[in-house]
Protein backbone atom coordinates (compact mmCIF):
# COMPACT_ATOMS: atom_id res chain seq x y z
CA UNK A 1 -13.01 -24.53 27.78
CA UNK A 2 -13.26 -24.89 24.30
CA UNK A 3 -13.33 -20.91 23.46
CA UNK A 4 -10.05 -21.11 25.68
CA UNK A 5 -8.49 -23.58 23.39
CA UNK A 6 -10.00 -21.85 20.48
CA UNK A 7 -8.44 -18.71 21.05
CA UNK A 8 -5.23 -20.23 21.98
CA UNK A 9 -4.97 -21.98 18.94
CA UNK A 10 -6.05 -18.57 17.31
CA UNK A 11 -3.01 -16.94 19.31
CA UNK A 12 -0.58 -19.39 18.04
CA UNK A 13 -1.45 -19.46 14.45
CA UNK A 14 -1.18 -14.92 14.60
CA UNK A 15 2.43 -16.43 16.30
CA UNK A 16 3.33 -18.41 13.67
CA UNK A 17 2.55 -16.20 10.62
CA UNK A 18 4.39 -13.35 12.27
CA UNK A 19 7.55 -15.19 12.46
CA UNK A 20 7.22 -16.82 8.65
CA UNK A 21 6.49 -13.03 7.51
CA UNK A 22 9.30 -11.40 9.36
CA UNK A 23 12.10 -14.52 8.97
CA UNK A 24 11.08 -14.44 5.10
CA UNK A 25 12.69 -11.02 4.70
CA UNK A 26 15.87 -12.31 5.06
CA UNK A 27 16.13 -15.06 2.67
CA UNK A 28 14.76 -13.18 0.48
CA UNK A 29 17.56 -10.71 0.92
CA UNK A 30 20.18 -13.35 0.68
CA UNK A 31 18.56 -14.04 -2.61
CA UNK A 32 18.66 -10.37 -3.88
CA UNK A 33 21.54 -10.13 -3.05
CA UNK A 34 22.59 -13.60 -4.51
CA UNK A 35 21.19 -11.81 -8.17
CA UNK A 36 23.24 -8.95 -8.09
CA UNK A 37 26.46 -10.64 -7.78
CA UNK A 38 25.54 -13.49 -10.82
CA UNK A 39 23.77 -10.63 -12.75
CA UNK A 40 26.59 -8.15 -12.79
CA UNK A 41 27.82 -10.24 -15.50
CA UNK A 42 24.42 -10.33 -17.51
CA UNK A 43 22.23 -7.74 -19.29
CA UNK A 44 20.57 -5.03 -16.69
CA UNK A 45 17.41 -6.05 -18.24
CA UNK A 46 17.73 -9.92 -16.96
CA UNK A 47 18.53 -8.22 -13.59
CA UNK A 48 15.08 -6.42 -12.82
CA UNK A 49 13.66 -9.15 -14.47
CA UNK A 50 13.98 -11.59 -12.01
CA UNK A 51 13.89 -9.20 -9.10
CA UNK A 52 10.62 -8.23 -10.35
CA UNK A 53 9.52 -11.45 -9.91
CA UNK A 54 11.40 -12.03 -6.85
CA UNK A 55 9.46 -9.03 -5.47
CA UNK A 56 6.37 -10.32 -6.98
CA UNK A 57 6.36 -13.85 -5.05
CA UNK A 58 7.57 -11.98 -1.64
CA UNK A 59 4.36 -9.82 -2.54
CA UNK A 60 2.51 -12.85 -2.87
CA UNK A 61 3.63 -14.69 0.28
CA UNK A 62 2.26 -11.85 1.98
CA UNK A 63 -1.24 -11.69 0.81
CA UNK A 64 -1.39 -15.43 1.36
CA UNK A 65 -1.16 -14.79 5.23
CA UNK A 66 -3.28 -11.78 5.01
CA UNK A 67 -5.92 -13.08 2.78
CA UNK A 68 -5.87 -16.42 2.81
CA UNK A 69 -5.25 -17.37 5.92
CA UNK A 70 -7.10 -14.63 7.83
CA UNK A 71 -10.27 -15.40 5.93
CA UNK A 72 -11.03 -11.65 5.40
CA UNK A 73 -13.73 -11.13 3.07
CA UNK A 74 -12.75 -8.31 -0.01
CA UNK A 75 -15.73 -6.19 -1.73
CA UNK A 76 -14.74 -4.38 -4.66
CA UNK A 77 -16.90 -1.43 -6.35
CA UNK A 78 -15.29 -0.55 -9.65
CA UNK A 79 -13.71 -3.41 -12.98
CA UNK A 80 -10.05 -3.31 -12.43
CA UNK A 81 -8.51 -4.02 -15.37
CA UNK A 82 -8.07 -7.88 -16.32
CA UNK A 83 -5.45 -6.65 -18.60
CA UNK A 84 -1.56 -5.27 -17.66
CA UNK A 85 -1.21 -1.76 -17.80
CA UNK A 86 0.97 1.23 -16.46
CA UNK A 87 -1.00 2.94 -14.10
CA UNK A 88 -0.52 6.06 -11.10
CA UNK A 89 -2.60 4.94 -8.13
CA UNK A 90 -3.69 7.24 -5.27
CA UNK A 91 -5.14 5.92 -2.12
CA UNK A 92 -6.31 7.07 0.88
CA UNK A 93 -4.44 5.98 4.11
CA UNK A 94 -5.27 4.88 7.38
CA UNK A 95 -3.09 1.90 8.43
CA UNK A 96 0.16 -0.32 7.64
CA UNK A 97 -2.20 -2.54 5.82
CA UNK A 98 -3.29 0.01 3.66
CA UNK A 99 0.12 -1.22 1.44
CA UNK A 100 -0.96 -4.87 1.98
CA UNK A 101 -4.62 -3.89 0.71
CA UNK A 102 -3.15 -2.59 -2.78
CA UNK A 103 -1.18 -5.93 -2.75
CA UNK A 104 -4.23 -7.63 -3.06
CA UNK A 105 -5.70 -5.24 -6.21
CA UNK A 106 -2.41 -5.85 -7.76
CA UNK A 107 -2.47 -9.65 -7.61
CA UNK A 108 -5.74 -9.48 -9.02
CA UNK A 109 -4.76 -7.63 -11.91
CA UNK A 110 -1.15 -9.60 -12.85
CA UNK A 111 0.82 -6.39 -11.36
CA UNK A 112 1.89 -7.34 -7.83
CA UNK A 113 5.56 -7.95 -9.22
CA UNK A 114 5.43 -4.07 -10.65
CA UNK A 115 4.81 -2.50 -7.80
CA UNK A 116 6.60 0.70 -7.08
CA UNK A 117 6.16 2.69 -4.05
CA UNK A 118 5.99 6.67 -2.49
CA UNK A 119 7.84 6.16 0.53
CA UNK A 120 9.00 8.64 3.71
CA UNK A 121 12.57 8.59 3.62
CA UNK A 122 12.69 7.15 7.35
CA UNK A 123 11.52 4.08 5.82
CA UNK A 124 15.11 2.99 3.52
CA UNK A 125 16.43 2.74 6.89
CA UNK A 126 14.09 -0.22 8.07
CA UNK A 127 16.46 -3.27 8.61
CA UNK A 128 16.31 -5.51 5.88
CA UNK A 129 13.24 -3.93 4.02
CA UNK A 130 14.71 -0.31 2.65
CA UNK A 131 17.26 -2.08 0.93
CA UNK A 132 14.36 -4.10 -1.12
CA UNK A 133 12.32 -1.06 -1.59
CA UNK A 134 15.27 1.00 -3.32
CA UNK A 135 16.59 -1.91 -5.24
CA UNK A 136 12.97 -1.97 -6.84
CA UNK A 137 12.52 1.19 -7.64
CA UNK A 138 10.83 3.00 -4.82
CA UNK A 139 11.22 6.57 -3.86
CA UNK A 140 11.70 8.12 -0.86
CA UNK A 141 10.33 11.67 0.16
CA UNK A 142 10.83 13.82 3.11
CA UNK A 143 8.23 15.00 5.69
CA UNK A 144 10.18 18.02 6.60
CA UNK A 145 9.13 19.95 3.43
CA UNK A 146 12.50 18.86 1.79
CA UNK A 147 10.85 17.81 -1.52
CA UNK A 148 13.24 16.55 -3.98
CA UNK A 149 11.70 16.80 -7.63
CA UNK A 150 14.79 15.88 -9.38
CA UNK A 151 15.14 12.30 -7.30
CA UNK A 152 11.63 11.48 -7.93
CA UNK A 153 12.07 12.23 -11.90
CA UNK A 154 15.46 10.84 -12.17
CA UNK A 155 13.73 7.29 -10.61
CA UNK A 156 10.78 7.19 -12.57
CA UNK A 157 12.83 8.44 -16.01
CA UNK A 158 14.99 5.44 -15.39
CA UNK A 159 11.94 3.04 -15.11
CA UNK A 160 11.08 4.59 -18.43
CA UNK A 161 14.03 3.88 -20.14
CA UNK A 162 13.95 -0.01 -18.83
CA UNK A 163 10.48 -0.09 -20.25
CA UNK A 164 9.14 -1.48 -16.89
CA UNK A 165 6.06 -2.33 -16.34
CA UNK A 166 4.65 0.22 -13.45
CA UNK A 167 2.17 0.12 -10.93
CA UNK A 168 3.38 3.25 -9.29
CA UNK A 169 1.10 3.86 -5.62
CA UNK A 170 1.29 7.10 -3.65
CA UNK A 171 -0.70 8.20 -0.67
CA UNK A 172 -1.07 11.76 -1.03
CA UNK A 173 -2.47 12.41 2.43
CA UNK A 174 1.62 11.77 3.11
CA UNK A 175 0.68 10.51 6.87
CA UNK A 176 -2.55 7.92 7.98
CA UNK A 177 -5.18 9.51 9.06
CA UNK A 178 -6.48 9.06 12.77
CA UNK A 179 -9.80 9.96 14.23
CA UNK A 180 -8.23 10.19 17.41
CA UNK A 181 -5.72 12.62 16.43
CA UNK A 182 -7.54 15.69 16.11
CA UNK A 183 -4.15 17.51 15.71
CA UNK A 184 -3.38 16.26 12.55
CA UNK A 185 -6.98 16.51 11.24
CA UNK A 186 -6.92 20.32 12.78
CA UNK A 187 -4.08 21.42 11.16
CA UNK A 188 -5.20 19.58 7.35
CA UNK A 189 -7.95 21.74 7.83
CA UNK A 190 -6.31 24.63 8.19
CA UNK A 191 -4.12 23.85 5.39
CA UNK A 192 -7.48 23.67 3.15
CA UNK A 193 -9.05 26.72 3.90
CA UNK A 194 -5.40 28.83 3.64
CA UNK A 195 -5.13 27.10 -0.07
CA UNK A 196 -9.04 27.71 -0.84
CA UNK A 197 -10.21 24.57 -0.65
CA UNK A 198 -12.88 22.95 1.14
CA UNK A 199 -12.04 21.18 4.48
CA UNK A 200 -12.36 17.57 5.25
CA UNK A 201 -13.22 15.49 7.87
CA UNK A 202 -12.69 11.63 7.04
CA UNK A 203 -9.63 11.98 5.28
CA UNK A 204 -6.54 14.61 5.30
CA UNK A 205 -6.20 17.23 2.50
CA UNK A 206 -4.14 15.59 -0.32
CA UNK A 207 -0.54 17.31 -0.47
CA UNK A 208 -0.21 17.77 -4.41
CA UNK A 209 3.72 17.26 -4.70
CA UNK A 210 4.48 14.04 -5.09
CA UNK A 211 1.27 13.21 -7.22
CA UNK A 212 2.17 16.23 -9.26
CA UNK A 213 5.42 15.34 -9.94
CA UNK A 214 4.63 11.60 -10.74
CA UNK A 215 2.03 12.35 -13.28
CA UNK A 216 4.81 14.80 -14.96
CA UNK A 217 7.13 12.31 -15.55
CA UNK A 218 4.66 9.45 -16.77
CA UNK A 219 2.06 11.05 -18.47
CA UNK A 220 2.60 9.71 -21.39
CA UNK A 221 3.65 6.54 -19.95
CA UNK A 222 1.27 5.49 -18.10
CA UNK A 223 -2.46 4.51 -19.46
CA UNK A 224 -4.52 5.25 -16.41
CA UNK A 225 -4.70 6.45 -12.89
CA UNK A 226 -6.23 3.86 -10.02
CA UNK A 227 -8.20 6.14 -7.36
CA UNK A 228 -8.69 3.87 -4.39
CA UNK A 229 -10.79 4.23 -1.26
CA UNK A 230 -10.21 1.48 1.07
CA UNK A 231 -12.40 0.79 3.97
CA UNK A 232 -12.22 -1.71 6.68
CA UNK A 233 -15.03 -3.05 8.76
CA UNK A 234 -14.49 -3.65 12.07
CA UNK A 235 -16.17 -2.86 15.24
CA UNK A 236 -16.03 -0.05 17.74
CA UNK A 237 -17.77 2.30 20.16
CA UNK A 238 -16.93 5.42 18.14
CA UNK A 239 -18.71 6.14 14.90
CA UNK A 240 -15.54 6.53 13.03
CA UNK A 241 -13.41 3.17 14.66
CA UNK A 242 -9.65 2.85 13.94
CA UNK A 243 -8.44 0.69 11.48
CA UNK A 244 -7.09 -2.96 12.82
CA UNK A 245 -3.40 -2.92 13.79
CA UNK A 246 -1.53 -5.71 11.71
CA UNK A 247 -1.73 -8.16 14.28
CA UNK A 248 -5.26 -7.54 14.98
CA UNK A 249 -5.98 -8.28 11.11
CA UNK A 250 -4.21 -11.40 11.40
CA UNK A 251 -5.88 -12.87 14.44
CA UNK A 252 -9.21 -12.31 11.99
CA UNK A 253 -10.58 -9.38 13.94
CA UNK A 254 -11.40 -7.46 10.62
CA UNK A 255 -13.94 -9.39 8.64
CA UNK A 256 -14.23 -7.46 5.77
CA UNK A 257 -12.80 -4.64 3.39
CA UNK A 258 -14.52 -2.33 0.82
CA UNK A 259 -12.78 -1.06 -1.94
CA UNK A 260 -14.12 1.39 -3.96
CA UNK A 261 -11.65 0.96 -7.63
CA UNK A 262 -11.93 3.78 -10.47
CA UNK A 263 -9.66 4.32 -13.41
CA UNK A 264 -9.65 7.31 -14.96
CA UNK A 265 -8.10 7.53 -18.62
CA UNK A 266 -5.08 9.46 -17.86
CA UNK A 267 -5.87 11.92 -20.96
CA UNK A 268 -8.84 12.71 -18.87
CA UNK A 269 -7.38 13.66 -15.62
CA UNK A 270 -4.90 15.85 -17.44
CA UNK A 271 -7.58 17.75 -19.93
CA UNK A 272 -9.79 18.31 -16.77
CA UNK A 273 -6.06 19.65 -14.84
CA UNK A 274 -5.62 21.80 -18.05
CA UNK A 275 -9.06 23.30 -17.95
CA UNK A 276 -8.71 24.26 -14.41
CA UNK A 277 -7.80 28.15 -14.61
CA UNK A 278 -4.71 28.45 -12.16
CA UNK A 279 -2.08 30.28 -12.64
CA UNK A 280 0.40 27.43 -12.38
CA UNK A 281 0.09 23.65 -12.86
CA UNK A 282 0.70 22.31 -9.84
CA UNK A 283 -2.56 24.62 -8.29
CA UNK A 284 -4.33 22.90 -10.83
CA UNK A 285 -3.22 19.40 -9.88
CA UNK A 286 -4.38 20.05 -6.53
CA UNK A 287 -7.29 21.42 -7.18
CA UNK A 288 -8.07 18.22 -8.88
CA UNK A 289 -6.54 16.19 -6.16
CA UNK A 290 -8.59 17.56 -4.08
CA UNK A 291 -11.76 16.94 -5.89
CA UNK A 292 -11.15 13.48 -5.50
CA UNK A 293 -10.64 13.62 -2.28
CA UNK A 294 -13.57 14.94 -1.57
CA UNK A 295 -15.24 11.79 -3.32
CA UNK A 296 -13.72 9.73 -0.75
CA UNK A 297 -14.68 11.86 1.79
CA UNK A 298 -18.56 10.69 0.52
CA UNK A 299 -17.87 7.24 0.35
CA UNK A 300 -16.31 7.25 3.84
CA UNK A 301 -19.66 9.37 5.25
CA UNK A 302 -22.01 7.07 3.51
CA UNK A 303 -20.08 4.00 4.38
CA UNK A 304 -20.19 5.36 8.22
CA UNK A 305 -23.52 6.58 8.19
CA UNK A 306 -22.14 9.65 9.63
CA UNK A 307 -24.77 12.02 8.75
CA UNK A 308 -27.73 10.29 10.86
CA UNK A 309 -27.56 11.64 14.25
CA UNK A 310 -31.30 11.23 15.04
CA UNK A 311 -33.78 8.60 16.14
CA UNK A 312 -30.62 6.92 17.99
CA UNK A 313 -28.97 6.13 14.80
CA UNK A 314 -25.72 6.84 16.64
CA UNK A 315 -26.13 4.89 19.75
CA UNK A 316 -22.41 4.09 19.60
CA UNK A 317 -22.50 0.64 18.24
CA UNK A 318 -20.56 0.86 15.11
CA UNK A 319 -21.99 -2.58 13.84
CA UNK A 320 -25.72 -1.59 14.36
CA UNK A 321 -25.63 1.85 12.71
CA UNK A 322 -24.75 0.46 9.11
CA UNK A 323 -27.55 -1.51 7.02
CA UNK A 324 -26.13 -4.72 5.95
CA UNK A 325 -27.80 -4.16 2.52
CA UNK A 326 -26.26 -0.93 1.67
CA UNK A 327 -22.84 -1.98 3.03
CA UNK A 328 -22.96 -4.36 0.35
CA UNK A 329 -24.22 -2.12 -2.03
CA UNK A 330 -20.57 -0.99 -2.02
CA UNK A 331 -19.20 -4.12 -3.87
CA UNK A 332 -19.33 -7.56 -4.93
CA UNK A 333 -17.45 -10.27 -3.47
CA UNK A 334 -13.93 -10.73 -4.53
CA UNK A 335 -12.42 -14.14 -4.23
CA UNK A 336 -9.08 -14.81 -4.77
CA UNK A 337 -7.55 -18.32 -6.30
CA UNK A 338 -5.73 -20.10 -3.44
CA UNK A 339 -3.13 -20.49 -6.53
CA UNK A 340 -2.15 -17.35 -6.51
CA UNK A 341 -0.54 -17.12 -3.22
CA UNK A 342 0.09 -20.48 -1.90
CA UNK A 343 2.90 -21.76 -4.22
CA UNK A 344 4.86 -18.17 -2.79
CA UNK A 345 4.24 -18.93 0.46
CA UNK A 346 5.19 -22.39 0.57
CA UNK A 347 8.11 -21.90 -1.53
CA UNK A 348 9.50 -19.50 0.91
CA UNK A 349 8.60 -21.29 4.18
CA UNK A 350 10.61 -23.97 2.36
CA UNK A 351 14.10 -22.04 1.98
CA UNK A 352 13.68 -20.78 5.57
CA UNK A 353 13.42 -24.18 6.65
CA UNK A 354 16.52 -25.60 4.66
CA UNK A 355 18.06 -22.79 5.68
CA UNK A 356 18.01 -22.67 9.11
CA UNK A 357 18.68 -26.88 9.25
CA UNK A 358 22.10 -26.45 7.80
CA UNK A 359 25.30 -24.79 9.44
CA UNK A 360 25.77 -22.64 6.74
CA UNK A 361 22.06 -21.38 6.25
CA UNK A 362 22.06 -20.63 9.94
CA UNK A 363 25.41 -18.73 8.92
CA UNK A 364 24.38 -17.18 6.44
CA UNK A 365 21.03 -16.02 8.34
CA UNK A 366 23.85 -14.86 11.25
CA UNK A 367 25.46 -12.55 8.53
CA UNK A 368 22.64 -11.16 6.77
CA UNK A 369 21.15 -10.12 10.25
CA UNK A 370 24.03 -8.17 11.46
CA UNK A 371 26.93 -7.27 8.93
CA UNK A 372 24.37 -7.05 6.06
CA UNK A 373 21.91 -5.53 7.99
CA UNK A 374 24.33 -2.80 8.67
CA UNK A 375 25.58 -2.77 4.78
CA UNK A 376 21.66 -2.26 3.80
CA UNK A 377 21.71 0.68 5.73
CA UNK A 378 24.71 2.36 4.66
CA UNK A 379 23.93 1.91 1.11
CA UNK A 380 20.50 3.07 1.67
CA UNK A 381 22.10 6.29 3.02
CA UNK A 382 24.52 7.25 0.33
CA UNK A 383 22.55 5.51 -3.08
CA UNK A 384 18.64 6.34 -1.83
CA UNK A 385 18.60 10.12 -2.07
């Protein structure tokens, strides 16, 4: 009886934050868009701002839910910086929560506000949520080989010119990377060995484009480059498991995630991509790219255990072929202020209360969801190239 009430409870609470998460989007849209209007009046600076900060305290709300209230546990390998700086970070990619994950490195460095994303240009069409991503500064890429340079540059040379601060994340893999689809894992491979380079099996070769072109337009803006490897622990038959859906993380089915955190000088990236001998830069990027890749592809093989195939090692319980000791060889325990997050979250479960008790708030929530749903979307189409 009392693990029936316990995971009822459980159920509820995964209920609950759901609804705060996804109802939040749209005050915070109202609000947005609230700034624009009063702002058109004031200095573009005063504009981004405050919708740097807005951005920041949505940012915030999230990882309250996610980390806070989930109780996940976060092991870091690697000194991120206690101090701001403009920084490229690549990442490897496995799951929707991969973006909430590099919320939570943010936060812990004072950049969650700065955040500026890589996205696939399906995504300005998400209700509600492409509008926010363009209005910060994100930039959308196609999957269909459609690359467009000049957008990317033209985004990131206006950040420049504001001066804004810029924690610019791209996943270079371009799409998440599944054990179970050996598809997509067959045909990165194949992509390797026609460019040369060595094939992987725990993550999917790097595509160099977007990187490329990001570290040619802020390479002598930016002081560093982040190379993440996130990892989370969770259970599962296969020595490789999947990575908890969103919901799953939020019911507290993932107990733990490893990051592995380096920052590389960005002089030092781009001497060792100069001494490369390509015939072109971009071969030389990914060459590079690569490299690090590979690294992950270590971490994720140690991490896994996924070279010990004897002795019954790989009896098919993920949770008994890892040694506790050298799992947490892989970082120290991160906490992170309740401060931080809680203030967000409660100011924003706040406005969605007052707004939904009065006439016009439920109005106004009426509006936003339909007409200005549909007026994100068109203006994502025509201004997000």
């Amino acid at each position: 009886m009392a693990n029936f009430v316990s995971k009822l409870i459980s159920s509820f609470l995964v209920i609950l934050y759901v609804l705060i998460i996804a109802t939040s989007v749209v005050p915070y849209t109202i609000i947005l868009w609230s700034w624009i209007v009063v702002s058109a009046f004031l200095p573009i600076t005063w504009f981004h701002k405050v919708e740097d900060r807005l951005w920041g305290w949505y940012q915030r709300m999230i990882v309250f839910f996610f980390e806070h209230c989930t109780g996940v546990e976060v092991f870091i390998k690697g000194n991120i910086p206690q101090t701001v700086e403009n920084a490229l970070v690549i990442s490897n990619h496995q799951s929707l929560l991969d973006w909430i994950v590099a919320d939570f490195i943010a936060l812990r460095q004072g950049m969650v506000g700065n955040m500026r994303y890589v996205f696939k240009n399906s995504l300005k069409y998400y209700p509600l949520y492409g509008f926010g991503f363009g209005i910060h500064g994100g930039v959308f890429v196609r999957r269909d080989g459609q690359y467009n340079d000049r957008n990317m540059s033209e985004i990131l040379q206006k950040l420049i010119k504001r001066n804004a601060s810029l924690y610019f994340l791209v996943y270079p893999e371009g799409t998440r990377f599944n054990s179970k689809r050996k598809d997509i894992l067959e045909k990165s491979q194949s992509f390797a060995i026609k460019s040369g380079l060595t094939p992987l099996t725990q993550v999917l070769t790097p595509r160099v484009k977007a990187f490329d072109s990001a570290l040619n337009s802020l390479n002598t803006y930016i002081h560093a480059i982040y190379d993440i490897t996130v990892i989370y622990d969770t259970s599962g038959k296969d020595m490789r498991p999947q990575p908890p859906s969103a919901l799953q993380f939020l019911a507290g089915q993932c107990k733990r995630v490893y990051i592995h955190f380096e920052r590389i000088p960005v002089d030092d990236a781009l001497h060792k991509i100069n001494t490369i001998k390509e015939t072109d830069r971009a071969t030389a990027s990914m060459k590079w790219l690569h490299g690090r890749f590979e690294i992950k592809e270590n971490i994720l093989r140690d991490f896994y255990n996924l070279d010990e195939v004897s002795n019954g090692a790989t009896d098919g319980n993920n949770s008994a072929n890892r040694n506790k000791q050298q799992r947490h060889k892989l970082g120290k325990r991160s906490k992170l202020p309740l401060s931080y997050t809680f203030p967000a979250a409660a100011a924003f479960v706040l406005v969605n209360a007052f707004s939904l008790y009065f006439l016009l708030g439920r109005w106004m929530y009426l509006f936003t969801c339909t007409i200005g749903m549909f007026f994100c979307v068109l203006y994502a189409h025509f201004f997000f190239k």
